[in-house]
Every structure is written in structure tokens, then in C-alpha cells.
N, C-alpha and C. Protein backbone atom coordinates (compact mmCIF):
# COMPACT_ATOMS: atom_id res chain seq x y z
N UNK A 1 25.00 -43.36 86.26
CA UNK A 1 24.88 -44.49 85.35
C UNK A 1 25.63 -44.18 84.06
N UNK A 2 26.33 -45.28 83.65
CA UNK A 2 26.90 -45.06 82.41
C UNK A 2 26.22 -44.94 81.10
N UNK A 3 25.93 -44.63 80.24
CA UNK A 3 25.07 -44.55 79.30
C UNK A 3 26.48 -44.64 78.23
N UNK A 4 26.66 -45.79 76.64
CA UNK A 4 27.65 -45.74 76.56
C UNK A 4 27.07 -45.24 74.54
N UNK A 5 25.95 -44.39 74.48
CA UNK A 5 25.44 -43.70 73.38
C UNK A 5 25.32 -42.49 73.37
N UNK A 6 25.41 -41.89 72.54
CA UNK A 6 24.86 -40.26 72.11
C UNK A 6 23.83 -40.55 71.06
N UNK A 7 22.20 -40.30 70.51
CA UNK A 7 21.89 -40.26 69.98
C UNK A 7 21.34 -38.10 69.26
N UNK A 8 21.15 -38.73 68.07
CA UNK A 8 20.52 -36.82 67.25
C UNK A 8 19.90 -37.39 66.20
N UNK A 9 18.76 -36.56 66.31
CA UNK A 9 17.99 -36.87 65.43
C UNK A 9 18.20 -35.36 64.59
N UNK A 10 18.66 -35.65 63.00
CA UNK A 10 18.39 -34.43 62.23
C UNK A 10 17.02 -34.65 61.06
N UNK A 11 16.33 -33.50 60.81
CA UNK A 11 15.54 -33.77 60.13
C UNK A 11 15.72 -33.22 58.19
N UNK A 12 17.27 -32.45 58.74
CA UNK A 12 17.76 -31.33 57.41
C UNK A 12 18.95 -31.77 57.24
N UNK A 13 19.82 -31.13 56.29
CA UNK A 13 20.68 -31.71 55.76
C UNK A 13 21.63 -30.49 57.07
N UNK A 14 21.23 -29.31 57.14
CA UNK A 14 21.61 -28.34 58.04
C UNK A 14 21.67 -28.46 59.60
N UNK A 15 21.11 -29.67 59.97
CA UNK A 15 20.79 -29.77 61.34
C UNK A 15 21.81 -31.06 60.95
N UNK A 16 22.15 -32.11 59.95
CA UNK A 16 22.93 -33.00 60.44
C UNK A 16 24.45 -32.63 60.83
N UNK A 17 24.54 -31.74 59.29
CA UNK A 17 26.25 -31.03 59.36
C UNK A 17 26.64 -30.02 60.79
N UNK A 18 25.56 -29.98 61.53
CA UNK A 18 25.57 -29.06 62.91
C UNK A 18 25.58 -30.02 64.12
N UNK A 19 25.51 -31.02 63.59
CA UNK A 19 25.63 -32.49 64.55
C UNK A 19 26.66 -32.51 64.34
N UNK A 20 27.13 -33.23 63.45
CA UNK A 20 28.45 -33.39 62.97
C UNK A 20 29.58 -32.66 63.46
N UNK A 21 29.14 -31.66 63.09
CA UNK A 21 30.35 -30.60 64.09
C UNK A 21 30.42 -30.36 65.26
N UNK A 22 29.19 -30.76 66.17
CA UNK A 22 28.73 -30.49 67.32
C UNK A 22 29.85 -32.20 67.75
N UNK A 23 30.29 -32.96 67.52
CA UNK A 23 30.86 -34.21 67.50
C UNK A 23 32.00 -34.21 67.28
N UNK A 24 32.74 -33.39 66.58
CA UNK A 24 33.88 -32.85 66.40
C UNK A 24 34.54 -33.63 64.82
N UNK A 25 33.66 -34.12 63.71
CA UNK A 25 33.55 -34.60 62.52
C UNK A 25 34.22 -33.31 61.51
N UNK A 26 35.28 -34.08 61.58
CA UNK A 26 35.87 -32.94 59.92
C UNK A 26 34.93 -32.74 59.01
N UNK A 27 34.89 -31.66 58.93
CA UNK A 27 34.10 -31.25 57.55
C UNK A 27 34.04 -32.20 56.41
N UNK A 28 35.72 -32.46 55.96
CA UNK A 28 35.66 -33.16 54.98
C UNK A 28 35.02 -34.64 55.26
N UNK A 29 35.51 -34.92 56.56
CA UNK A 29 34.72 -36.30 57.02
C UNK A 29 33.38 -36.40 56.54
N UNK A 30 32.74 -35.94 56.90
CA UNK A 30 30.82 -35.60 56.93
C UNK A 30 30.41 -36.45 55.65
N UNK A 31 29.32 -37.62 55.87
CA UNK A 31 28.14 -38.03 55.09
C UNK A 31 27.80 -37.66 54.49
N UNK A 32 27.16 -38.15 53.64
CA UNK A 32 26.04 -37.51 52.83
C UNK A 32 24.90 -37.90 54.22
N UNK A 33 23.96 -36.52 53.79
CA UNK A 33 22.83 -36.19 54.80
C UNK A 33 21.68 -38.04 54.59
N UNK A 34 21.11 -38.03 53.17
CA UNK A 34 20.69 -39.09 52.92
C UNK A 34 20.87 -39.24 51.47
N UNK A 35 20.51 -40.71 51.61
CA UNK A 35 20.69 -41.09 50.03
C UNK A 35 19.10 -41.04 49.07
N UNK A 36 18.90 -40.19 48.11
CA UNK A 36 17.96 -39.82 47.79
C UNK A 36 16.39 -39.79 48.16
N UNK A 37 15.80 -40.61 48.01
CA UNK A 37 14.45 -40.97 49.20
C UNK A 37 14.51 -41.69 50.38
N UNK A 38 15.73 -41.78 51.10
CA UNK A 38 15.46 -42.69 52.02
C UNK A 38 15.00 -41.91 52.90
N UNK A 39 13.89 -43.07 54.00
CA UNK A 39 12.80 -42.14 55.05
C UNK A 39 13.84 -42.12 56.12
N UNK A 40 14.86 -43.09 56.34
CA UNK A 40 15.58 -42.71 57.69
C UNK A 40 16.99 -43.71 57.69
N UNK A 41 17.91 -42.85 57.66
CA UNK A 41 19.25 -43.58 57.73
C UNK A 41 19.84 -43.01 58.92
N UNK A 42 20.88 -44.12 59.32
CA UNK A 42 21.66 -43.75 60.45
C UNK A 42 23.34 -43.76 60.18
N UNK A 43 23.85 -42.69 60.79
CA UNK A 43 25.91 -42.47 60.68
C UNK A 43 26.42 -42.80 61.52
N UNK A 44 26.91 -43.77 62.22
CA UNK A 44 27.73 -44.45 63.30
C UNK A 44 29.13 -43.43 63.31
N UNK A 45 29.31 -42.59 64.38
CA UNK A 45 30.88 -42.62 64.90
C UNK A 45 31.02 -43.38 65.81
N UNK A 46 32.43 -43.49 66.04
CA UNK A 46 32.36 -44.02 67.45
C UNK A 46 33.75 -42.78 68.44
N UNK A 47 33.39 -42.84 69.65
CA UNK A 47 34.98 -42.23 70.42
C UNK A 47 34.91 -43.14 71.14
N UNK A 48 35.92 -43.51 71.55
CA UNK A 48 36.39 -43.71 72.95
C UNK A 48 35.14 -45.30 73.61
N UNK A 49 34.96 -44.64 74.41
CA UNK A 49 33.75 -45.49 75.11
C UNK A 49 32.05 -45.19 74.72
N UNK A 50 32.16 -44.15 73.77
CA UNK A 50 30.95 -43.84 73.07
C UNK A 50 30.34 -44.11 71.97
N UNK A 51 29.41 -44.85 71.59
CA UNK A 51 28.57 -44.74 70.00
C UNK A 51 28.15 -43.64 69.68
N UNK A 52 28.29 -42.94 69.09
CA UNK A 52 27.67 -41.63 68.67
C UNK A 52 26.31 -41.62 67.02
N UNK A 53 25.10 -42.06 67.28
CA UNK A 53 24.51 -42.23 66.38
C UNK A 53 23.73 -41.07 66.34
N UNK A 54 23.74 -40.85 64.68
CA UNK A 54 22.76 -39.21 64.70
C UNK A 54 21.71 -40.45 63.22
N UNK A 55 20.53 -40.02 63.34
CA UNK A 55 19.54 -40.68 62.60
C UNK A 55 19.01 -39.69 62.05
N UNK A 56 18.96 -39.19 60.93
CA UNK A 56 18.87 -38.57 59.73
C UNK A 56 17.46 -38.95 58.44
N UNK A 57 16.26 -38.61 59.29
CA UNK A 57 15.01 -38.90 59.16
C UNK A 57 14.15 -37.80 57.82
N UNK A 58 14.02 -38.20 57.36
CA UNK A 58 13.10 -37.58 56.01
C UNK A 58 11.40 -37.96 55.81
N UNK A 59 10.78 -37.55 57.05
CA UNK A 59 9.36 -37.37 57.31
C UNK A 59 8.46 -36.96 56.53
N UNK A 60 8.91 -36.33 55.33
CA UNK A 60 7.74 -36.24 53.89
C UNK A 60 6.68 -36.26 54.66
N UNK A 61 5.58 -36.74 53.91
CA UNK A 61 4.21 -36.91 53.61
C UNK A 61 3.81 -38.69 55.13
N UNK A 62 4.96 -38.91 55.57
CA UNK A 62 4.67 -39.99 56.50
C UNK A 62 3.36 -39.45 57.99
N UNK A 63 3.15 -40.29 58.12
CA UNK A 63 1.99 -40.02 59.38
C UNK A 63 3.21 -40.29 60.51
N UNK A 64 2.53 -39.54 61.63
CA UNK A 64 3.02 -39.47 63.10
C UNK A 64 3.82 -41.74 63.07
N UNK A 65 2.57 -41.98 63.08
CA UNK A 65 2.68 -43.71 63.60
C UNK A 65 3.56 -44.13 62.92
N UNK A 66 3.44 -43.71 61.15
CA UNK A 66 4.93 -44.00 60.66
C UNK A 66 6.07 -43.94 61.08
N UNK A 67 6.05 -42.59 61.39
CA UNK A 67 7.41 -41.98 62.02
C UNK A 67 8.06 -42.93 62.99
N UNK A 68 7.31 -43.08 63.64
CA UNK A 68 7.44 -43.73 64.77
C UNK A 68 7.72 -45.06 64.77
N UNK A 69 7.10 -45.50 64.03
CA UNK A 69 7.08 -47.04 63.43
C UNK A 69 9.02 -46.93 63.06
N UNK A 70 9.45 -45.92 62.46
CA UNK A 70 11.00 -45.87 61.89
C UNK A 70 11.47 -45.86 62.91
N UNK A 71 11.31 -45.22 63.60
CA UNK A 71 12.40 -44.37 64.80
C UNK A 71 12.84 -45.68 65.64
N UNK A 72 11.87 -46.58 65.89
CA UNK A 72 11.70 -47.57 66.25
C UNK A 72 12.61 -48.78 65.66
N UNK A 73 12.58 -48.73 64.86
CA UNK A 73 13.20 -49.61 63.77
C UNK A 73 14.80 -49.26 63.83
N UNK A 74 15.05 -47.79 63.69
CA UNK A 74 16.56 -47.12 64.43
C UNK A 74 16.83 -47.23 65.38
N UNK A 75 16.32 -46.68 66.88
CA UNK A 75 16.55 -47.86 67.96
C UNK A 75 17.10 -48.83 67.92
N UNK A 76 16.75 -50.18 67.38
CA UNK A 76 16.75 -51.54 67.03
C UNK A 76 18.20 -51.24 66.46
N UNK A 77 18.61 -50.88 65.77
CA UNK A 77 20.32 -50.60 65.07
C UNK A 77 21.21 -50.09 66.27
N UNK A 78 20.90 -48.77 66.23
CA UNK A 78 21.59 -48.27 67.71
C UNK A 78 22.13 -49.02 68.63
N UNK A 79 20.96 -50.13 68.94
CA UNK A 79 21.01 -50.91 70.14
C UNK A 79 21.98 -51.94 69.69
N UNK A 80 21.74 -52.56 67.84
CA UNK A 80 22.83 -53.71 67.92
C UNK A 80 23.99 -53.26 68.25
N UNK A 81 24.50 -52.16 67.80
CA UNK A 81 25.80 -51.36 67.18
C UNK A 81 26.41 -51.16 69.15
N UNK A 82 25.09 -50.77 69.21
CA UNK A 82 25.78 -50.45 71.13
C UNK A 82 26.46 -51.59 71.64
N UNK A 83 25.68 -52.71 71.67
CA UNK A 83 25.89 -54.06 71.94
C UNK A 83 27.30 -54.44 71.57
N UNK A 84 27.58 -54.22 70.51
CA UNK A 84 28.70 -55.01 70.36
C UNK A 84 30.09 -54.11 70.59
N UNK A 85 29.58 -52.69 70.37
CA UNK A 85 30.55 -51.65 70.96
C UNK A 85 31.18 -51.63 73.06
N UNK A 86 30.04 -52.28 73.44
CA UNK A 86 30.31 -52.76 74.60
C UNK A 86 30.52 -54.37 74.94
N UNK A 87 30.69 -54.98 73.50
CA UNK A 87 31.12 -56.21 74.13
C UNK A 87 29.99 -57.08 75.21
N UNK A 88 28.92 -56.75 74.92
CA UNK A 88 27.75 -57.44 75.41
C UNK A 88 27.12 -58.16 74.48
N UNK A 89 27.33 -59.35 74.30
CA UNK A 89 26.79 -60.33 73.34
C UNK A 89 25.23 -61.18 74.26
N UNK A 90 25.04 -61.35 75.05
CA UNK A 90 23.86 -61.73 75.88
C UNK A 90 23.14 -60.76 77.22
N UNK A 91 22.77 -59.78 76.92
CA UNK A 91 22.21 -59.13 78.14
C UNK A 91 21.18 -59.80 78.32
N UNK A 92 21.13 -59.00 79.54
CA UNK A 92 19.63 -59.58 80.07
C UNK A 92 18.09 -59.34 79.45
N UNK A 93 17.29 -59.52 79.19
CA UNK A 93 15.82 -59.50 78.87
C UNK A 93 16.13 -58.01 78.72
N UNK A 94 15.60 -57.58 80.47
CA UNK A 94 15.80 -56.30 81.22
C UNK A 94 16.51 -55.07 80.40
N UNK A 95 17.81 -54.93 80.56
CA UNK A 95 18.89 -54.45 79.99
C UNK A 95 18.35 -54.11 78.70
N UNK A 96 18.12 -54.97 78.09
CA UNK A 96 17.94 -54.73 76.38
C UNK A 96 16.60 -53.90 76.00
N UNK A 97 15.57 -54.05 76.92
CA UNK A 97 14.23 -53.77 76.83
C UNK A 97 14.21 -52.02 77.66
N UNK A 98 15.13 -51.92 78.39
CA UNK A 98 15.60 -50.70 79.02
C UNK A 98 16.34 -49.61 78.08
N UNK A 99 17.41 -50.66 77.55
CA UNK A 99 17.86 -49.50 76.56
C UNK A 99 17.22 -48.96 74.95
N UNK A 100 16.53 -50.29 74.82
CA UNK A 100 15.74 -49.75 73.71
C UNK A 100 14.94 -48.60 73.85
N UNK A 101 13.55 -48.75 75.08
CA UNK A 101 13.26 -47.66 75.26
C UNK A 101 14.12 -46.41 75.35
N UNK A 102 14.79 -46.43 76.14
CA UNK A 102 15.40 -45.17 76.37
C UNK A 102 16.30 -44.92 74.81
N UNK A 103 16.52 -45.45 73.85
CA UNK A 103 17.23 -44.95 72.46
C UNK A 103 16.01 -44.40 72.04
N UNK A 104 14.62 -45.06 71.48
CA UNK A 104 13.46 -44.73 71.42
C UNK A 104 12.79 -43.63 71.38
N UNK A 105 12.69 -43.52 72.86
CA UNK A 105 12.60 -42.20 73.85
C UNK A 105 13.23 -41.03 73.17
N UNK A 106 14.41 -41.30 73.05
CA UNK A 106 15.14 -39.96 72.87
C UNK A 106 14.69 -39.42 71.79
N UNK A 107 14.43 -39.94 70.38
CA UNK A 107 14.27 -39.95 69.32
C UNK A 107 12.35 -39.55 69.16
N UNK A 108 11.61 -40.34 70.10
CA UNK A 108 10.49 -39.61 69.55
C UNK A 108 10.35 -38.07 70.58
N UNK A 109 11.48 -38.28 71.58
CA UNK A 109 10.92 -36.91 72.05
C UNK A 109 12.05 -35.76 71.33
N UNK A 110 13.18 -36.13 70.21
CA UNK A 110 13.26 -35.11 69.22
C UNK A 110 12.75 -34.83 68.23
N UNK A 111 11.76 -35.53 67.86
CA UNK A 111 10.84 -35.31 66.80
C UNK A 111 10.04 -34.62 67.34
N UNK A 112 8.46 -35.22 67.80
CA UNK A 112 7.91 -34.52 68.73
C UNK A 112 8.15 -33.44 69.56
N UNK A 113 9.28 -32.38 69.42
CA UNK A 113 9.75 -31.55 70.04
C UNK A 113 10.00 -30.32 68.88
N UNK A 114 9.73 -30.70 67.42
CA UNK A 114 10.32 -30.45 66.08
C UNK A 114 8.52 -30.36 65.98
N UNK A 115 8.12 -30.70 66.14
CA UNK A 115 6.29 -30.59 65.38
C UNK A 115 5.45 -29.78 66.37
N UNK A 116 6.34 -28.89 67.43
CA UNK A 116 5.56 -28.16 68.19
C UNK A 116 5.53 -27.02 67.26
């Protein structure tokens, strides 16, 4: 199956710039990690036939459900950004409800994988 995303979740400014490079992002290229308090921003590359989104989450003092409540909310971006990177302006119900989860997915099981 084609899958036409990369998602990363960083939670440090050290884990994004290791994304970044892990992506093949010039140094000088590279983001800022976040913009002062924000709880969760996202960096769109793109290659080729790929979205490459790394979501760059600042979990402070937030509860689990919060978290989650965001991650969720990133998904939801991912998914527009995918959408139109593939030139799919009407999917199906299905399709859309498939890939959300699975952007989702990925994201609470890198968090949740970070709080063991």
C-alpha cells in the first residue's frame, strides 16, 4: 500500500534538528523548533511523492487527554496538507476516516512510547 506521508513527533528542540537531518534538511534550512509557548506546531517538507510532517509538541504541564486532544487536531492538518499533495479533493468517507486514524495513531503511539 502506498502511504504518501512520513510523520515525527519531536518533543525537544534536539529530537526535531535529528528529524530534520534524518530527512535530509540543510542545516541552514531547519525551523525554528517552536515559537515560544506554542503546545504543538507542525513543519511541512515535501519530496517527491511524499509529505514529510514532523509535529513539534511542547507537553508542559498538559494532561495525557490534552495531549491527545492536540495530536488530534495535527492529524486533521497532516491530513489536509496530504490531500491536496495527492490531488484528492473528495475522498471517500472511508479513506479519510482511515487515514486520519492511522496519522493519529502514529503520533499517540510516539508519545506514549516517550512516557514509558
Amino acid at each position: 500500500m502506498y502511504n504518501p506521508y512520513h510523520v515525527a513527533l519531536c518533543l525537544n528542540e534536539k529530537e526535531f534538528k535529528r528529524a530534520c537531518k534524518d530527512i535530509n534538511i540543510a542545516k541552514k534550512d531547519i525551523p525554528e523548533f517552536s515559537r515560544g509557548d506554542d503546545f504543538a506546531r507542525i513543519h511541512f517538507f515535501e519530496r517527491d511523492k511524499y509529505v514529510l510532517a514532523i509535529v513539534c509538541l511542547n507537553p508542559g504541564k498538559h494532561s495525557d487527554v490534552e495531549v491527545h486532544g492536540i495530536l488530534v487536531h495535527e492529524a486533521v492538518h497532516i491530513w489536509q496538507r496530504v490531500k491536496i499533495h495527492i490531488e484528492e479533493s473528495e475522498p471517500s468517507s472511508e479513506f479519510e476516516a482511515y487515514s486520519l486514524q492511522n496519522i493519529a495513531q502514529i503520533l499517540f503511539e510516539a508519545y506514549d512510547e516517550r512516557k514509558k
